[in-house]
Protein backbone atom coordinates (compact mmCIF):
# COMPACT_ATOMS: atom_id res chain seq x y z
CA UNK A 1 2.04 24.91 -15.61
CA UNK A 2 -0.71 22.59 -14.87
CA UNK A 3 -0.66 19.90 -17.94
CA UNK A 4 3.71 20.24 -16.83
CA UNK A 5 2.46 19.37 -13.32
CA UNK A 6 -0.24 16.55 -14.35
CA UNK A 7 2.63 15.12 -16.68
CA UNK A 8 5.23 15.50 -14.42
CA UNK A 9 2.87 13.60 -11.36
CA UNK A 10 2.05 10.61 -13.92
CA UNK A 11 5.29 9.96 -14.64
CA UNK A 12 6.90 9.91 -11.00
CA UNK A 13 3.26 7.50 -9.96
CA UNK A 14 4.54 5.32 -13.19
CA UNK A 15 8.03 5.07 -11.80
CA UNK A 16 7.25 4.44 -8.36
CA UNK A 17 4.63 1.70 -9.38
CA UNK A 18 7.41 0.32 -12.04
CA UNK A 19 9.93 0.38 -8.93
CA UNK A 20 7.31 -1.92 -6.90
CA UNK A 21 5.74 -3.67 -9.56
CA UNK A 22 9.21 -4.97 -10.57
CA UNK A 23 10.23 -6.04 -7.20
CA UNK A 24 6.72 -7.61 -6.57
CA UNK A 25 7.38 -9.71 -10.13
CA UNK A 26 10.67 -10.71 -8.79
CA UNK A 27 10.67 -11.79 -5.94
CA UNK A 28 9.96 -15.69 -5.72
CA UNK A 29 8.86 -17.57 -2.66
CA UNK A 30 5.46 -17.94 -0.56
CA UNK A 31 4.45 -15.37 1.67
CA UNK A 32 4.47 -16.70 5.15
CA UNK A 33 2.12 -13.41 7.23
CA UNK A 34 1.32 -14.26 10.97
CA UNK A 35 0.99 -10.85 11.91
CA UNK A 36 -1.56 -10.06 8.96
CA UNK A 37 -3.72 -13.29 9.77
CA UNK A 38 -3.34 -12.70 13.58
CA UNK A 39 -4.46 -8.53 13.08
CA UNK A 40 -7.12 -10.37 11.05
CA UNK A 41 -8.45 -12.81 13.58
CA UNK A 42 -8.22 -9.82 15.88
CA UNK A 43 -11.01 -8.03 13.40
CA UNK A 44 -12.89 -10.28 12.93
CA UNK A 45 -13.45 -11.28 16.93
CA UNK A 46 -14.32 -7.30 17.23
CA UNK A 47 -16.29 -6.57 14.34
CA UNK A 48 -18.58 -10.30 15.11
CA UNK A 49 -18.73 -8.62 19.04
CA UNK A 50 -19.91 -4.97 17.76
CA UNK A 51 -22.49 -6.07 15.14
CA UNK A 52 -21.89 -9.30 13.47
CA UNK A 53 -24.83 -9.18 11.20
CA UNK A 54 -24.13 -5.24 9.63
CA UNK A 55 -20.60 -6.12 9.60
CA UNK A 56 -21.19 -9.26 7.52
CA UNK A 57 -20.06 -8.16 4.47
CA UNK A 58 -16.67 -7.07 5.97
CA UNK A 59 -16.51 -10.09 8.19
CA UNK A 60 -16.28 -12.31 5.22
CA UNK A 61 -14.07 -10.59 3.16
CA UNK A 62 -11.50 -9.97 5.96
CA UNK A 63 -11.96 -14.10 6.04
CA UNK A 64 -11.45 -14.31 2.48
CA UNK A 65 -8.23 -12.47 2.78
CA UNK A 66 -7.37 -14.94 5.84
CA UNK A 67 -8.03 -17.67 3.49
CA UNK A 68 -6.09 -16.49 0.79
CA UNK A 69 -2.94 -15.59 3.13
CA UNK A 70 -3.23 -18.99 4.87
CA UNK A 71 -2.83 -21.00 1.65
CA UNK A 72 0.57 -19.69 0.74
CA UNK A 73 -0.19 -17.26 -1.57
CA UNK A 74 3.45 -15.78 -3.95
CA UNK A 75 3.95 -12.34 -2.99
CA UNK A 76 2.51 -11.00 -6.37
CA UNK A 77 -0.79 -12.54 -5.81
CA UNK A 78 -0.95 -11.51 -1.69
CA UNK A 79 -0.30 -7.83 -3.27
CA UNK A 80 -3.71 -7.88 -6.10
CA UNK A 81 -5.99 -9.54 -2.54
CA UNK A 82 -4.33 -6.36 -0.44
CA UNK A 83 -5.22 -4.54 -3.56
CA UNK A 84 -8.80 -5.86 -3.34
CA UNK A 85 -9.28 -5.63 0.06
CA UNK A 86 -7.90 -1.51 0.05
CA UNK A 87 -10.65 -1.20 -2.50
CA UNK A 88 -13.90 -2.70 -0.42
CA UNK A 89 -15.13 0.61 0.60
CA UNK A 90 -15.54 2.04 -3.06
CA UNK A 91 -18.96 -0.39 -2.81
CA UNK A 92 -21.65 2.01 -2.17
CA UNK A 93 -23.94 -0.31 -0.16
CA UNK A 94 -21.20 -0.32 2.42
CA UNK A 95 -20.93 3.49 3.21
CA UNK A 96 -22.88 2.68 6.74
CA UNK A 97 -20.17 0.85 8.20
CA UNK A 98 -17.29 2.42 6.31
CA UNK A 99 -15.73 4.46 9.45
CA UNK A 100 -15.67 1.23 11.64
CA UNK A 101 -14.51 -1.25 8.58
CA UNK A 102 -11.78 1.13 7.47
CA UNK A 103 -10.37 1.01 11.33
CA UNK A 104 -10.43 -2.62 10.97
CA UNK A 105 -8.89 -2.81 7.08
CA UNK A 106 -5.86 -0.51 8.42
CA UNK A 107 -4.83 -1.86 11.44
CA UNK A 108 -4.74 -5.03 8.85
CA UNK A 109 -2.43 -3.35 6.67
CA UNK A 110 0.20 -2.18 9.23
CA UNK A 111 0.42 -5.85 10.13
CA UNK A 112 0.79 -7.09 6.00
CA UNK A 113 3.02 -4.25 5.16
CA UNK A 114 5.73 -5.33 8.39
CA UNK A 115 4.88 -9.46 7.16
CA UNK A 116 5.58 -8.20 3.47
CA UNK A 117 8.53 -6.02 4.65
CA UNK A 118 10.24 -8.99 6.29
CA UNK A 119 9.27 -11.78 3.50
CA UNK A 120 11.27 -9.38 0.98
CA UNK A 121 13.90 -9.20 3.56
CA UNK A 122 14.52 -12.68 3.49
CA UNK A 123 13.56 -13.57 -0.12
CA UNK A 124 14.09 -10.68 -2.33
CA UNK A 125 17.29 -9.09 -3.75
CA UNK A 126 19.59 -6.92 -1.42
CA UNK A 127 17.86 -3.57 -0.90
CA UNK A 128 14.22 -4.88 -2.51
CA UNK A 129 12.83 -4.29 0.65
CA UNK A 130 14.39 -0.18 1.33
CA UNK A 131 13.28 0.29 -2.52
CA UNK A 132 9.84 -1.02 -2.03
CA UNK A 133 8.92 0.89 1.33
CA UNK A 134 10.85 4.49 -0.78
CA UNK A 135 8.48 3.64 -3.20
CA UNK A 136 5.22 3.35 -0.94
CA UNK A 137 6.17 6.05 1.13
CA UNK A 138 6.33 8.39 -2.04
CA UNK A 139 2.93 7.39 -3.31
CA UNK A 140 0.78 7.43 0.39
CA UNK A 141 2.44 11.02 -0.12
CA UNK A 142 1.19 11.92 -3.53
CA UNK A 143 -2.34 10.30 -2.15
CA UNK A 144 -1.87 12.64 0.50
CA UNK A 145 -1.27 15.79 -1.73
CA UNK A 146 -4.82 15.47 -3.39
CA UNK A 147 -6.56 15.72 -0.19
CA UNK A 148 -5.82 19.72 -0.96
CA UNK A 149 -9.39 19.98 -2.86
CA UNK A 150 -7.64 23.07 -5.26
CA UNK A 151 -4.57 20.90 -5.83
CA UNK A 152 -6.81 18.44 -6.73
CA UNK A 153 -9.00 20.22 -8.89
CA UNK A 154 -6.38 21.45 -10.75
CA UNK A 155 -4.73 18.35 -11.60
CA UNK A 156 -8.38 16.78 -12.46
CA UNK A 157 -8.86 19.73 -15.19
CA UNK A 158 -5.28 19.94 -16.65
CA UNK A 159 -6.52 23.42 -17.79
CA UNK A 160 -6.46 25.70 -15.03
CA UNK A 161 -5.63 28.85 -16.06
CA UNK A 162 -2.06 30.53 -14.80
CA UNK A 163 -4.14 32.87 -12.33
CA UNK A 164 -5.73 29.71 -10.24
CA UNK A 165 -1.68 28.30 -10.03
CA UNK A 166 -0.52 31.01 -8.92
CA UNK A 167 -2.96 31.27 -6.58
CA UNK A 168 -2.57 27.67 -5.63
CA UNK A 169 1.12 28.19 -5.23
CA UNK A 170 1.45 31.73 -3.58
CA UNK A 171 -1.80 31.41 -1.56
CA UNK A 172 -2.12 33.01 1.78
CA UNK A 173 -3.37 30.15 3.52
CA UNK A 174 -0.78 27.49 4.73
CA UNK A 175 -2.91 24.38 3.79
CA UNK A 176 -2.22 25.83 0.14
């Protein structure tokens, strides 16, 4: 049941990823994103108030991403810098000021994801834009599902035995 499940979860991720990844490779045109740069201005102004010096590190990427969105970046490459900024908090040295720099990455991201929404409105093919939000919505989902730590460890192992499924599946507890 479990190396069914694992198999069965890698190839709906590689579908939904192909579903985006194809729309992101098609769709021609430079991304125009006021909201994302003005959210971005907005973080900046409140992180350099809090504590500009332990917030440096986030303070200049966040202007690094306002850089890159300013100089009329394709869609494809705008995706790998959200990509890169998502990922900033995997640094260890930043785990102090995670909680306050994740606040300020996300309210970033609602902004990019409505500027991203309407550039594939305007520039993409008829329905790119319904396809790509199915798609992220499905995979914040499946993020989502491994925040249940026995879910979790039994996709990590792949070889949990049919007693720890069924407990996983029949549990008693609702978060099961």
């Amino acid at each position: 049941v479990s190396a069914d499940l694992v198999k069965r979860r890698g190839a709906q991720l590689d579908r939904l990823t192909g579903v985006k990844d194809r729309i992101i490779q098609g769709t021609q045109g430079r991304v125009d994103a006021p909201q994302a740069v003005k959210a971005i201005d907005e973080q900046i102004a409140k992180l350099t108030g809090d504590n500009a010096e332990a917030f440096a590190p986030v303070i200049a990427k966040l202007q690094n991403f306002r850089d890159a969105l300013t100089s009329g970046k394709t869609f494809a490459q705008v995706e790998v810098n959200r990509k890169l900024l998502g990922e900033l908090f995997a640094d260890q040295s930043l785990a102090s000021i995670k909680g306050e720099g994740q606040k300020a990455i996300n309210a970033i991201f609602a902004a990019l994801r409505d500027d991203m929404a309407q550039f594939l409105a305007r520039n993409g093919k008829p329905g790119d834009a319904a396809k790509c939000k199915g798609a992220n919505d499905r995979l914040s989902a499946m993020v989502g599902e491994l925040d249940s730590a026995a879910f979790k460890n039994m996709v990590g192992k792949a070889d949990t035995t049919p007693e720890a499924v069924a407990n996983l599946i029949f549990g008693k507890t609702p978060s099961d």
